[in-house]
PDB file of N, CA and C in Angstrom:
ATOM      1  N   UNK A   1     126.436 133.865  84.618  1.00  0.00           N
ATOM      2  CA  UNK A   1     127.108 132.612  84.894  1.00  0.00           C
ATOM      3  C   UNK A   1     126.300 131.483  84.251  1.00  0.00           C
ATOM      4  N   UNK A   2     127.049 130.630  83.662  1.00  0.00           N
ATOM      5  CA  UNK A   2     126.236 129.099  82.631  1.00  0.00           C
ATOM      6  C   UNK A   2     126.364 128.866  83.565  1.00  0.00           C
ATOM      7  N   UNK A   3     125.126 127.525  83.149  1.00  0.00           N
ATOM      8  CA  UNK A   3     125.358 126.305  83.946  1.00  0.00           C
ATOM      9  C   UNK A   3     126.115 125.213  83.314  1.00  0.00           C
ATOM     10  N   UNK A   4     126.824 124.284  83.840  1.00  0.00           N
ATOM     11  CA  UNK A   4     127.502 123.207  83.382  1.00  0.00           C
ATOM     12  C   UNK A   4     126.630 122.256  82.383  1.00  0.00           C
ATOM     13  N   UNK A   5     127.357 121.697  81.237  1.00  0.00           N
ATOM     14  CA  UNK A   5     126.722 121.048  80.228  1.00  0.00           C
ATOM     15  C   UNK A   5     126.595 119.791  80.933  1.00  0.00           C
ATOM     16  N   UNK A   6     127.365 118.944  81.750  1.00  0.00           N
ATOM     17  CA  UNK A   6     127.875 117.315  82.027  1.00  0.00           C
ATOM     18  C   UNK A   6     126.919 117.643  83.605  1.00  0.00           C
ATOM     19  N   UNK A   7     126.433 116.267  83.531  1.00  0.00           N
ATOM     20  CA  UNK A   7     125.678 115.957  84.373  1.00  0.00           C
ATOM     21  C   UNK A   7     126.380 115.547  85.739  1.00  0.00           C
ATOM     22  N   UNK A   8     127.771 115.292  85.619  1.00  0.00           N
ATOM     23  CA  UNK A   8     128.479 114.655  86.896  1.00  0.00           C
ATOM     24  C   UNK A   8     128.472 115.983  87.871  1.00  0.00           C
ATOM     25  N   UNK A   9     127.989 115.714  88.875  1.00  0.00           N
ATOM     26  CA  UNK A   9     128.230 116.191  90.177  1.00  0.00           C
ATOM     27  C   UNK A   9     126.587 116.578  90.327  1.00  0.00           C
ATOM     28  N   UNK A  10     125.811 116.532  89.306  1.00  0.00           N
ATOM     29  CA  UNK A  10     124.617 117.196  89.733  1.00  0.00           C
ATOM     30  C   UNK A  10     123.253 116.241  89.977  1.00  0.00           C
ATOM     31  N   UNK A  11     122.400 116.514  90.536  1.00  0.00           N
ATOM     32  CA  UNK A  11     121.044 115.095  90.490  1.00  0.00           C
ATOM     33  C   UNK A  11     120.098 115.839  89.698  1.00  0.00           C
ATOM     34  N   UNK A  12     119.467 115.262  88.955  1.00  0.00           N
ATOM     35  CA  UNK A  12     118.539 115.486  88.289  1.00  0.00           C
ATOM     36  C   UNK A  12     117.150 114.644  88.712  1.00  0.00           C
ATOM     37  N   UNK A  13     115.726 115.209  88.091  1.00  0.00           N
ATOM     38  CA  UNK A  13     114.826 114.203  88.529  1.00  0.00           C
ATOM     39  C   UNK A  13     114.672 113.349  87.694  1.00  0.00           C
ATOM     40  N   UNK A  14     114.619 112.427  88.540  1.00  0.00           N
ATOM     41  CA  UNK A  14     114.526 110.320  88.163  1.00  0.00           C
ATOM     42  C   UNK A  14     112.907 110.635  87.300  1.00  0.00           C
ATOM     43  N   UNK A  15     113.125 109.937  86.382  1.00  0.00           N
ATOM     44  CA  UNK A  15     111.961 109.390  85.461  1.00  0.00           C
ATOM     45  C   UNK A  15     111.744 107.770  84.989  1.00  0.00           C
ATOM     46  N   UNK A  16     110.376 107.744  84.643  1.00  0.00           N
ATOM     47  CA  UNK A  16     110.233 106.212  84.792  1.00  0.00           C
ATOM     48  C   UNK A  16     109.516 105.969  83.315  1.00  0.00           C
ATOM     49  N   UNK A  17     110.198 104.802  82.893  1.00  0.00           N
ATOM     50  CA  UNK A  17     109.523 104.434  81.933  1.00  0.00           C
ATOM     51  C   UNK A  17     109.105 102.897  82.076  1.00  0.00           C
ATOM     52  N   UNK A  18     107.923 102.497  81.382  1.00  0.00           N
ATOM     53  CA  UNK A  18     107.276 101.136  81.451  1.00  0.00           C
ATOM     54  C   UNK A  18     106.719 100.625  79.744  1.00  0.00           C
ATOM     55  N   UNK A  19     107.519  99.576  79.787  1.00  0.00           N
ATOM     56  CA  UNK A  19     106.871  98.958  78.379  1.00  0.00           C
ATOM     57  C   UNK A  19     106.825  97.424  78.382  1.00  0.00           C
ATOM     58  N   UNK A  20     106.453  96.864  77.720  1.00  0.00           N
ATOM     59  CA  UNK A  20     106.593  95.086  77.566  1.00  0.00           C
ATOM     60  C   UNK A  20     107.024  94.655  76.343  1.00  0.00           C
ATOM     61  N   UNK A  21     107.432  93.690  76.455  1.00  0.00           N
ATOM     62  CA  UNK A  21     108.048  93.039  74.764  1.00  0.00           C
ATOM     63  C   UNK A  21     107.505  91.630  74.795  1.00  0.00           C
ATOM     64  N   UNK A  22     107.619  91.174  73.497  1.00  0.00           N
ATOM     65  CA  UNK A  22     107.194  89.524  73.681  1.00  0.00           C
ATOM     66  C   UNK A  22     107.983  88.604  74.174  1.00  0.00           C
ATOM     67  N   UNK A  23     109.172  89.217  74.406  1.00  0.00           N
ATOM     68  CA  UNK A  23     110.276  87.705  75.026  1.00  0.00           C
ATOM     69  C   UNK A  23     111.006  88.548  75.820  1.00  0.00           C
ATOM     70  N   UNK A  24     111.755  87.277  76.622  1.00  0.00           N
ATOM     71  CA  UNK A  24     112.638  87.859  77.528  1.00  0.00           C
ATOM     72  C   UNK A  24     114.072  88.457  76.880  1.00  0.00           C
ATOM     73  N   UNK A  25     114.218  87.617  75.776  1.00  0.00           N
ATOM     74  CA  UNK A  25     115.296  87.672  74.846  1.00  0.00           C
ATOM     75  C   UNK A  25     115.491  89.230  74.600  1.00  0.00           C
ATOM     76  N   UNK A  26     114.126  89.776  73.721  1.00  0.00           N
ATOM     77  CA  UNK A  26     114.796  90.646  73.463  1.00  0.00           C
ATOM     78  C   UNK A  26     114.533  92.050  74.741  1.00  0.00           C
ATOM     79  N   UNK A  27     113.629  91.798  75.536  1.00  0.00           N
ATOM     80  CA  UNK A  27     113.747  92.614  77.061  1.00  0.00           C
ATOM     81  C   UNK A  27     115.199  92.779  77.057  1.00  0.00           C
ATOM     82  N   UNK A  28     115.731  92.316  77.319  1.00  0.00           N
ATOM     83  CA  UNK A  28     117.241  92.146  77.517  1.00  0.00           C
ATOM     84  C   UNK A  28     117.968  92.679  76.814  1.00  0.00           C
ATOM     85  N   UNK A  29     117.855  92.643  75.313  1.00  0.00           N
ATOM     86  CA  UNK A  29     118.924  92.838  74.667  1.00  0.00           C
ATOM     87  C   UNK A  29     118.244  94.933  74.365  1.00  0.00           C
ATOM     88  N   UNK A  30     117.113  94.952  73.948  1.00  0.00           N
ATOM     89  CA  UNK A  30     117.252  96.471  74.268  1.00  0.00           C
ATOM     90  C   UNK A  30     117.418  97.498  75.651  1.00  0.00           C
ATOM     91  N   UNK A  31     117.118  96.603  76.635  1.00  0.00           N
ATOM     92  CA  UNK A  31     117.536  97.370  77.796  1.00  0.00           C
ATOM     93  C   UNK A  31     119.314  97.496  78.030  1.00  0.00           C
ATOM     94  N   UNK A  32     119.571  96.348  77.663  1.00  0.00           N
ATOM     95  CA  UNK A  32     121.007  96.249  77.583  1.00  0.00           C
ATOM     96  C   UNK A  32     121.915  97.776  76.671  1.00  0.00           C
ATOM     97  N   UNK A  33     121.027  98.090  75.446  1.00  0.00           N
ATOM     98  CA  UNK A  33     121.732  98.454  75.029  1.00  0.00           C
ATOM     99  C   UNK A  33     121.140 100.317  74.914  1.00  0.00           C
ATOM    100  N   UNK A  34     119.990 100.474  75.720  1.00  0.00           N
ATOM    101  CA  UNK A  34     119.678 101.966  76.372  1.00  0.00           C
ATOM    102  C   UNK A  34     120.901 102.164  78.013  1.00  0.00           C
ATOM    103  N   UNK A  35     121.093 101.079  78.607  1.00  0.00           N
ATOM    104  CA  UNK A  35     121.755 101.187  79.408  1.00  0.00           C
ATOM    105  C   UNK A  35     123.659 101.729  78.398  1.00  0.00           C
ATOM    106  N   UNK A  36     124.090 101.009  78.040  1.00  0.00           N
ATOM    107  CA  UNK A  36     125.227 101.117  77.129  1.00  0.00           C
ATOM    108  C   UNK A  36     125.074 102.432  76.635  1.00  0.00           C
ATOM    109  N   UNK A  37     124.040 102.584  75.975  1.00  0.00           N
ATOM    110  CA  UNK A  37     123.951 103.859  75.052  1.00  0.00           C
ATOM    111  C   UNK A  37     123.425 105.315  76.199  1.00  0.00           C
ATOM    112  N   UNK A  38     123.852 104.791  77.520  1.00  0.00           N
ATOM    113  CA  UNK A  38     123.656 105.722  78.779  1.00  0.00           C
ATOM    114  C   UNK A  38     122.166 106.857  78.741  1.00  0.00           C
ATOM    115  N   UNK A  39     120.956 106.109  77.952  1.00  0.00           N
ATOM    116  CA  UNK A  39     119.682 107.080  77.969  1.00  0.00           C
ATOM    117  C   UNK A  39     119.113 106.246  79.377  1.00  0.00           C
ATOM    118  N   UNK A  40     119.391 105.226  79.625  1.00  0.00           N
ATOM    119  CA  UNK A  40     118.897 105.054  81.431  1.00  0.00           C
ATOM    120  C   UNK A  40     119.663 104.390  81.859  1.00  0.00           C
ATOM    121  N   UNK A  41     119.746 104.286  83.297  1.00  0.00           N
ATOM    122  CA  UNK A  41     120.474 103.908  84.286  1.00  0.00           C
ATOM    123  C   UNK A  41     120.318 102.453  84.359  1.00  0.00           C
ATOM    124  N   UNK A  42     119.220 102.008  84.488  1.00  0.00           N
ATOM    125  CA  UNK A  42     118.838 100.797  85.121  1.00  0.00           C
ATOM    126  C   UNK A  42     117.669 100.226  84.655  1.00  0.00           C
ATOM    127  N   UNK A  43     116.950  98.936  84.433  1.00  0.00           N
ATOM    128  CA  UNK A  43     116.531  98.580  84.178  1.00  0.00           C
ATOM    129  C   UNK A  43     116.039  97.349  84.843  1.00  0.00           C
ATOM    130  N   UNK A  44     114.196  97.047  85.062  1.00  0.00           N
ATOM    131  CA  UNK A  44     114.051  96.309  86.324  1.00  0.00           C
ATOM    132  C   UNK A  44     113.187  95.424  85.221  1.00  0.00           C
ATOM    133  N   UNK A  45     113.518  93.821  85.383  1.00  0.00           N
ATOM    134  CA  UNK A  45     112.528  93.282  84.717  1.00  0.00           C
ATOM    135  C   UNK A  45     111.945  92.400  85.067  1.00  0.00           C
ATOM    136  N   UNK A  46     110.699  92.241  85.108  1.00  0.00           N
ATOM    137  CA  UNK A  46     109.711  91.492  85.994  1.00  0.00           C
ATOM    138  C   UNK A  46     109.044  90.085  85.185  1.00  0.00           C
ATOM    139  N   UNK A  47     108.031  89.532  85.889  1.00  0.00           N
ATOM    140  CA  UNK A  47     108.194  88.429  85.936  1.00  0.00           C
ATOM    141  C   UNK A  47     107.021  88.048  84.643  1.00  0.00           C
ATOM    142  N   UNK A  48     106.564  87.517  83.601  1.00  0.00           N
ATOM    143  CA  UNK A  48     106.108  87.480  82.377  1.00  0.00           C
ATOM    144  C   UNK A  48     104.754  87.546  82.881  1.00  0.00           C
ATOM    145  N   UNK A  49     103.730  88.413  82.330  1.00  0.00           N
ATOM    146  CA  UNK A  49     102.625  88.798  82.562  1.00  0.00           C
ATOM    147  C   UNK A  49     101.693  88.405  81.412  1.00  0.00           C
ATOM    148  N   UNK A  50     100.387  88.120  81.901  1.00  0.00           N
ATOM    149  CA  UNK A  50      99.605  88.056  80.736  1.00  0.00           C
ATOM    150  C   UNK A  50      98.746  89.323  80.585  1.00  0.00           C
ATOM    151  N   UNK A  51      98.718  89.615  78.773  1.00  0.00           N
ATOM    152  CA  UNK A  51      98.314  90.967  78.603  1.00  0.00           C
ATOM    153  C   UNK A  51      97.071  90.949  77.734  1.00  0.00           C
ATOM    154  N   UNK A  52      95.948  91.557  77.933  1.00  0.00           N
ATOM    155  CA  UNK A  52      95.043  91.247  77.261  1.00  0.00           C
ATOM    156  C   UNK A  52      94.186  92.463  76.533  1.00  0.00           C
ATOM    157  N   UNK A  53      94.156  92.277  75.314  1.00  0.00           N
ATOM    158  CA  UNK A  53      93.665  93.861  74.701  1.00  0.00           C
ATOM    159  C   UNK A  53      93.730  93.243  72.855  1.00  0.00           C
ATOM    160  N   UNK A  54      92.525  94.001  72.628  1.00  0.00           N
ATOM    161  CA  UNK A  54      92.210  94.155  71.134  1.00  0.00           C
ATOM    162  C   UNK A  54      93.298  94.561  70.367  1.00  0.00           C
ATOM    163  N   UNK A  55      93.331  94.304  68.967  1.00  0.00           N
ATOM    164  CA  UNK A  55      94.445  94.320  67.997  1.00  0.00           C
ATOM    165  C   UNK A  55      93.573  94.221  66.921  1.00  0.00           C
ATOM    166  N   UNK A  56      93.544  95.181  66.109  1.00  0.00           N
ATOM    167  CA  UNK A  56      92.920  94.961  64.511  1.00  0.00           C
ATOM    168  C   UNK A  56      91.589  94.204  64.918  1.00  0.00           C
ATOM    169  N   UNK A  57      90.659  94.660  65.834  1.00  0.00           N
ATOM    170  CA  UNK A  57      89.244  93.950  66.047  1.00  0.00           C
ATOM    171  C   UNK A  57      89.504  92.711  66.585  1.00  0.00           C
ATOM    172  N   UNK A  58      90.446  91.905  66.600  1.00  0.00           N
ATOM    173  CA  UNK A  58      90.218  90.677  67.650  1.00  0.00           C
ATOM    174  C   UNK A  58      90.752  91.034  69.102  1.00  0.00           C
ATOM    175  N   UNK A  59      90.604  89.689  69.588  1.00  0.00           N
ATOM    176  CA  UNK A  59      90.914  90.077  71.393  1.00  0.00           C
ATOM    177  C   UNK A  59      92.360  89.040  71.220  1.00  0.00           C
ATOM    178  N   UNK A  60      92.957  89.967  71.967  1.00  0.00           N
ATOM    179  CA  UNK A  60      94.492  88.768  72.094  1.00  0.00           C
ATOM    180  C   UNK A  60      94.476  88.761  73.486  1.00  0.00           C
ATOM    181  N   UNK A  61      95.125  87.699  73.784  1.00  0.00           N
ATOM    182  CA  UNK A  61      95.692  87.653  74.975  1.00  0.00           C
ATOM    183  C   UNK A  61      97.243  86.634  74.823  1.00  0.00           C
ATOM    184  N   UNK A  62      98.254  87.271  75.336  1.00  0.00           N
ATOM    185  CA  UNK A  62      99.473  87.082  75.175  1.00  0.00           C
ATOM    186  C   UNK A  62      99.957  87.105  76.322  1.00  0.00           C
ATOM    187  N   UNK A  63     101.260  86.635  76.170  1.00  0.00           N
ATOM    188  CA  UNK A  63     102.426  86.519  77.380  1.00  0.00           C
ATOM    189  C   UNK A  63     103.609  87.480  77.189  1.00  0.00           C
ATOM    190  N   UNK A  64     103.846  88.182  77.835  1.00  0.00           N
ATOM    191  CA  UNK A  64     104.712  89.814  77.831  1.00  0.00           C
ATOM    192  C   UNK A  64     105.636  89.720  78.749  1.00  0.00           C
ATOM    193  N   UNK A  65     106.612  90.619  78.741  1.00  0.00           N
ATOM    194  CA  UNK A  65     107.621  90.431  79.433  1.00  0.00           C
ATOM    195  C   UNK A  65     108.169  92.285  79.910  1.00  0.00           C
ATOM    196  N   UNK A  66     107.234  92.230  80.649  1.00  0.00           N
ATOM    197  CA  UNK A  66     107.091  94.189  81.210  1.00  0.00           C
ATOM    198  C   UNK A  66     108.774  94.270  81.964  1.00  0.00           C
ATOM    199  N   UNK A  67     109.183  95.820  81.413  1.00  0.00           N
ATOM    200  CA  UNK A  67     109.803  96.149  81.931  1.00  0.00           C
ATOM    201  C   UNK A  67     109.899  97.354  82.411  1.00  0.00           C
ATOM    202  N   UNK A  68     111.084  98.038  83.350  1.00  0.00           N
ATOM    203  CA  UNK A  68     110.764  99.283  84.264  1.00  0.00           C
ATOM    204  C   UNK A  68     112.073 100.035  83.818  1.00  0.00           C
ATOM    205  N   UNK A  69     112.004 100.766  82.930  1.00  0.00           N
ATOM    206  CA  UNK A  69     112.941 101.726  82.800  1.00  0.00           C
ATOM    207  C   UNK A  69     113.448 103.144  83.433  1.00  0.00           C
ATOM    208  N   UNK A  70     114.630 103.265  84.060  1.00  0.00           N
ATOM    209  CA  UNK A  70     114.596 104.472  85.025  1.00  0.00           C
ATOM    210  C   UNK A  70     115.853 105.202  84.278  1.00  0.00           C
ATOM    211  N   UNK A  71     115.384 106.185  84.114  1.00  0.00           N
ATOM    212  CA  UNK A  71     115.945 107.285  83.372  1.00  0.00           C
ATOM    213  C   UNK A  71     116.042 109.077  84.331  1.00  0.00           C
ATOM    214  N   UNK A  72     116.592 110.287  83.311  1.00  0.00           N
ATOM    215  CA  UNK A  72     116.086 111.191  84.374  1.00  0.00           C
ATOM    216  C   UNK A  72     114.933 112.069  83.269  1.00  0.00           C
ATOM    217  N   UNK A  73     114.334 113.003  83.985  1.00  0.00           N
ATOM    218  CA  UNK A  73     113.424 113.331  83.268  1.00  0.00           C
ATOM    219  C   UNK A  73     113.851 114.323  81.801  1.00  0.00           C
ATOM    220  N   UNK A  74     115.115 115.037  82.146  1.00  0.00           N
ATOM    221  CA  UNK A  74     115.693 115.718  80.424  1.00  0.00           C
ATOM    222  C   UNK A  74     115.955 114.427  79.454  1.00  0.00           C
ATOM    223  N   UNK A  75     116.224 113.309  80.096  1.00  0.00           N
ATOM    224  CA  UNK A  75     116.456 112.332  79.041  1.00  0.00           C
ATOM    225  C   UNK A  75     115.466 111.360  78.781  1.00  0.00           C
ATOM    226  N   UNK A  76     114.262 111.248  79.216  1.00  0.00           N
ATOM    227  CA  UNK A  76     112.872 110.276  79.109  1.00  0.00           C
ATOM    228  C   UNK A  76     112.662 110.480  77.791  1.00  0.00           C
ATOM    229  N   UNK A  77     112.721 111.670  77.199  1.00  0.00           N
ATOM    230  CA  UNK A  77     111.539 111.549  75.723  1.00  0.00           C
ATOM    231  C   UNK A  77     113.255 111.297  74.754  1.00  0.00           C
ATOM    232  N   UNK A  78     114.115 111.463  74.913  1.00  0.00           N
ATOM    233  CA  UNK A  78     115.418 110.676  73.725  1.00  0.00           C
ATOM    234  C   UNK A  78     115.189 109.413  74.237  1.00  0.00           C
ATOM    235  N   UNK A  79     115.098 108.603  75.446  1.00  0.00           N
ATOM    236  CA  UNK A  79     115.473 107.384  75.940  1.00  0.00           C
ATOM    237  C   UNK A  79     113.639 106.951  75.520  1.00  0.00           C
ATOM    238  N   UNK A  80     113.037 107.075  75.579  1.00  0.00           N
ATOM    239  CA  UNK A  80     111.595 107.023  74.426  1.00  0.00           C
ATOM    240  C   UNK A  80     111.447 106.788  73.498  1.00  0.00           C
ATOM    241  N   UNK A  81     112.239 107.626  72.845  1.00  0.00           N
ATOM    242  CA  UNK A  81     112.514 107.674  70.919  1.00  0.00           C
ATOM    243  C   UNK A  81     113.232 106.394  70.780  1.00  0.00           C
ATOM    244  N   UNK A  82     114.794 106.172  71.582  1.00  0.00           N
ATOM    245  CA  UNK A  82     114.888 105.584  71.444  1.00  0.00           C
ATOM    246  C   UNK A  82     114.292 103.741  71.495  1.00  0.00           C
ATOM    247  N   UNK A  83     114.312 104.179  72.460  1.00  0.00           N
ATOM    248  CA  UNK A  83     113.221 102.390  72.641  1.00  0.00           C
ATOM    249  C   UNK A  83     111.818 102.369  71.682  1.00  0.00           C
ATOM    250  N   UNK A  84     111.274 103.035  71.266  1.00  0.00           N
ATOM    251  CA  UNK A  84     110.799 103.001  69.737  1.00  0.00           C
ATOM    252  C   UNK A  84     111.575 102.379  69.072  1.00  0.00           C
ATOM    253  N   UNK A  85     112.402 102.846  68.521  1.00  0.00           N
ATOM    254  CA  UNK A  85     113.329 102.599  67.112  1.00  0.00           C
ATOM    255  C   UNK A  85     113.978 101.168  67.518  1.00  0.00           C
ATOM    256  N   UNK A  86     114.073 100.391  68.740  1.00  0.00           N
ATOM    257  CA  UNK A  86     114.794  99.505  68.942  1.00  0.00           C
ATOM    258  C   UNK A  86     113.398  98.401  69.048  1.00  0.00           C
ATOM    259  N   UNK A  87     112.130  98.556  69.441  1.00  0.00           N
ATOM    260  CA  UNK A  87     111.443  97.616  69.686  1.00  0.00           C
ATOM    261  C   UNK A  87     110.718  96.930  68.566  1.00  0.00           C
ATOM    262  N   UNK A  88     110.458  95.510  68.592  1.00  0.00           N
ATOM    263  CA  UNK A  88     109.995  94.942  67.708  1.00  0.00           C
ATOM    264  C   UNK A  88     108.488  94.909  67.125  1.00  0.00           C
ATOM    265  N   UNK A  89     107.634  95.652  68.112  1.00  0.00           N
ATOM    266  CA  UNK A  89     106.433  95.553  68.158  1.00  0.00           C
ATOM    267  C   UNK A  89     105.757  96.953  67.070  1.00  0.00           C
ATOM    268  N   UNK A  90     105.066  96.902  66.351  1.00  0.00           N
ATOM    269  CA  UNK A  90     104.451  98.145  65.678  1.00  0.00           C
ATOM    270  C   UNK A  90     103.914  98.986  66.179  1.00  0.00           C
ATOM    271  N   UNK A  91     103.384  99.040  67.359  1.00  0.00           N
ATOM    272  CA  UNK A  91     102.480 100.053  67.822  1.00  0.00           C
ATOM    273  C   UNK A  91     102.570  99.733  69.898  1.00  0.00           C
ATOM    274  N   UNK A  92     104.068  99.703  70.269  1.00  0.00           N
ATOM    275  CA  UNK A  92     104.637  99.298  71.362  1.00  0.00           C
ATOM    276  C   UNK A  92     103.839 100.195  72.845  1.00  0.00           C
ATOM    277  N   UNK A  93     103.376  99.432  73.741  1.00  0.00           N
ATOM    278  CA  UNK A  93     103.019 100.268  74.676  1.00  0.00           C
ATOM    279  C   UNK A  93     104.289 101.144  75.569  1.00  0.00           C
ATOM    280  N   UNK A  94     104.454 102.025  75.863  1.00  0.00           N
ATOM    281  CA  UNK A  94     106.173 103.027  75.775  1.00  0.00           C
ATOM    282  C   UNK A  94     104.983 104.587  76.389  1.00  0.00           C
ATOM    283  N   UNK A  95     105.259 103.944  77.913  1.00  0.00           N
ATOM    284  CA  UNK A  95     104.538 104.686  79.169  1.00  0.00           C
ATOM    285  C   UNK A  95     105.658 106.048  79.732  1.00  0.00           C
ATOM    286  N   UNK A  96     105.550 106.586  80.296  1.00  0.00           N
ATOM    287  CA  UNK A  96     106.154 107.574  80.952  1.00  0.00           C
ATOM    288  C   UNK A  96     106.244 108.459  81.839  1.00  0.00           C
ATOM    289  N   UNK A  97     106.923 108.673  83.259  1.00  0.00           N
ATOM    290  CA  UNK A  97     105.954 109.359  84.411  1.00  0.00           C
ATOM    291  C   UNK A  97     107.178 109.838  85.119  1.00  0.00           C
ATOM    292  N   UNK A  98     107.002 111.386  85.770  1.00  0.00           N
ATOM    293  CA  UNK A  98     108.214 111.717  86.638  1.00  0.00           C
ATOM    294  C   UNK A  98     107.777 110.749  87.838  1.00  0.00           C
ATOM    295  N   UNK A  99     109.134 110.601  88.820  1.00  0.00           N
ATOM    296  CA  UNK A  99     109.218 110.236  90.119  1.00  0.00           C
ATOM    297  C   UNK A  99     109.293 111.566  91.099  1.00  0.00           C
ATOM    298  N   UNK A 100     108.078 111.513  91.857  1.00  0.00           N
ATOM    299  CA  UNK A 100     107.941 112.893  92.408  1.00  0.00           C
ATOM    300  C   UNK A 100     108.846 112.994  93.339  1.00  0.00           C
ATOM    301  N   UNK A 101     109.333 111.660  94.119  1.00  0.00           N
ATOM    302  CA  UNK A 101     110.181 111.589  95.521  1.00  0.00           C
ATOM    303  C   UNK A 101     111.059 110.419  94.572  1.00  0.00           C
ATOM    304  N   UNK A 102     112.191 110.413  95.452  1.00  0.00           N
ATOM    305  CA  UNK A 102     113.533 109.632  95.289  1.00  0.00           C
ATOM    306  C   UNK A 102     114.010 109.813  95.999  1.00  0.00           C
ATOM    307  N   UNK A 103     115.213 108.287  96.723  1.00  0.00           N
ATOM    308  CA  UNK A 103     116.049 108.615  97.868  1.00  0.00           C
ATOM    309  C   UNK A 103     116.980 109.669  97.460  1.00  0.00           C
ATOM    310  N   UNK A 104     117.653 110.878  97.797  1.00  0.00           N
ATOM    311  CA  UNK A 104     118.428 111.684  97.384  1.00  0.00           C
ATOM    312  C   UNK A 104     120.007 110.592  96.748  1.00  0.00           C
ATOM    313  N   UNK A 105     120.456 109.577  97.517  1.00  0.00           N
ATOM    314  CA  UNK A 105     121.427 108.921  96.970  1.00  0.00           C
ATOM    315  C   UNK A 105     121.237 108.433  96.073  1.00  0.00           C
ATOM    316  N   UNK A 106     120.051 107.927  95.724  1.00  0.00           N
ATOM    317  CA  UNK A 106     119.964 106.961  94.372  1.00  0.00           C
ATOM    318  C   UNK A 106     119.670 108.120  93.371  1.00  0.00           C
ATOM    319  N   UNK A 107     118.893 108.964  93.705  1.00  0.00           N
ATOM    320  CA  UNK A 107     119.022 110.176  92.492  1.00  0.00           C
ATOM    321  C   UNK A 107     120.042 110.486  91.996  1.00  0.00           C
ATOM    322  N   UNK A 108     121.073 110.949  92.517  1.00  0.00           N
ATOM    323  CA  UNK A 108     122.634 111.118  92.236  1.00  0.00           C
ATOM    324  C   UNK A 108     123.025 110.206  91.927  1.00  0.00           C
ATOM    325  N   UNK A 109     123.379 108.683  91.727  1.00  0.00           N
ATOM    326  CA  UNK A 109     123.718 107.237  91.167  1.00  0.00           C
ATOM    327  C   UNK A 109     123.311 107.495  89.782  1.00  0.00           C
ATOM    328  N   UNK A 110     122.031 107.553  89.837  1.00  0.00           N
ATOM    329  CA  UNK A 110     120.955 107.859  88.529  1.00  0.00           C
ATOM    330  C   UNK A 110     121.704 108.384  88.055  1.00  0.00           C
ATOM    331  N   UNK A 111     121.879 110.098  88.458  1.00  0.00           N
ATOM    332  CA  UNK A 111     122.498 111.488  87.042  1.00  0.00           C
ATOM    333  C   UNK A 111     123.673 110.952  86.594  1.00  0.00           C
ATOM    334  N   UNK A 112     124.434 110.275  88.119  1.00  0.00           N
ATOM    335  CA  UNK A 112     126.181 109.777  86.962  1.00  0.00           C
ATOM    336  C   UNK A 112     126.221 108.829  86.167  1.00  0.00           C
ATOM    337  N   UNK A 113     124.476 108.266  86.046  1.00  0.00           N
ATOM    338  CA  UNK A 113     124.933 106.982  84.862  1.00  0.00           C
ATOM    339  C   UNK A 113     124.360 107.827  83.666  1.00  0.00           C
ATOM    340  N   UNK A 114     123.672 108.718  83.656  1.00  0.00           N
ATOM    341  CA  UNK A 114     123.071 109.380  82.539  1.00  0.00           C
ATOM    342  C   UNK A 114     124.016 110.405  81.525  1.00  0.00           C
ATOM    343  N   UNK A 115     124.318 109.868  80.478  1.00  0.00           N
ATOM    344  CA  UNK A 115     125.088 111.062  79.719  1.00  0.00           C
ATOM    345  C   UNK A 115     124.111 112.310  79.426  1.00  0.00           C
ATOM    346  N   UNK A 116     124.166 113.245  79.796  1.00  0.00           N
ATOM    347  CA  UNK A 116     123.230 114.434  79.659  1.00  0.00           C
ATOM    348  C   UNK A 116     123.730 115.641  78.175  1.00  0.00           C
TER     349      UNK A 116
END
């Protein structure tokens, strides 16, 4: 007996992704369009942080705009790739971690927004 290809009816485990961009502008416009392009569900974006770390031997310190990407875990490393290929930054911080616990309802919310 297969198992079903389509993710509807089933929960999968929730995965998390974390990255920052330099503006809110474009926070927005690529989360907008991993959500659309159904590699995550949801997208949480927080409040502009200052980030501080070396670059080519100097010290920067900048203003970032972190965000929380929730995905499930078969789709973290496409929904990865993708936000690579969409971000503006050369060498983008693009974090990644299962969620060991989840409310069982929001897990299931999760799988039906995920095209699998």
């Amino acid at each position: 007996m297969s198992k079903p290809r389509s993710g509807r009816g089933m929960t999968g485990k929730p995965s998390l992704i974390y990255t920052v961009f330099g503006s809110s502008t474009e926070a927005n416009q690529v989360a907008r369009t991993l959500i659309e392009e159904k590699l995550v569900a949801c997208a949480n974006h927080f409040a502009p942080a200052v980030s501080q770390y070396v670059w080519e031997g100097e010290f920067c310190e900048e203003q970032e705009y972190p965000v929380l990407l929730k995905t499930l875990e078969t789709q973290a490393e496409a929904a990865m790739q993708r936000l690579k290929t969409l971000h503006s930054y050369d060498t983008p911080a693009i974090l990644s971690w299962p969620a060991d616990q989840s409310d069982p309802a929001y897990a299931k919310w999760l799988s039906e927004q995920i095209a699998l």
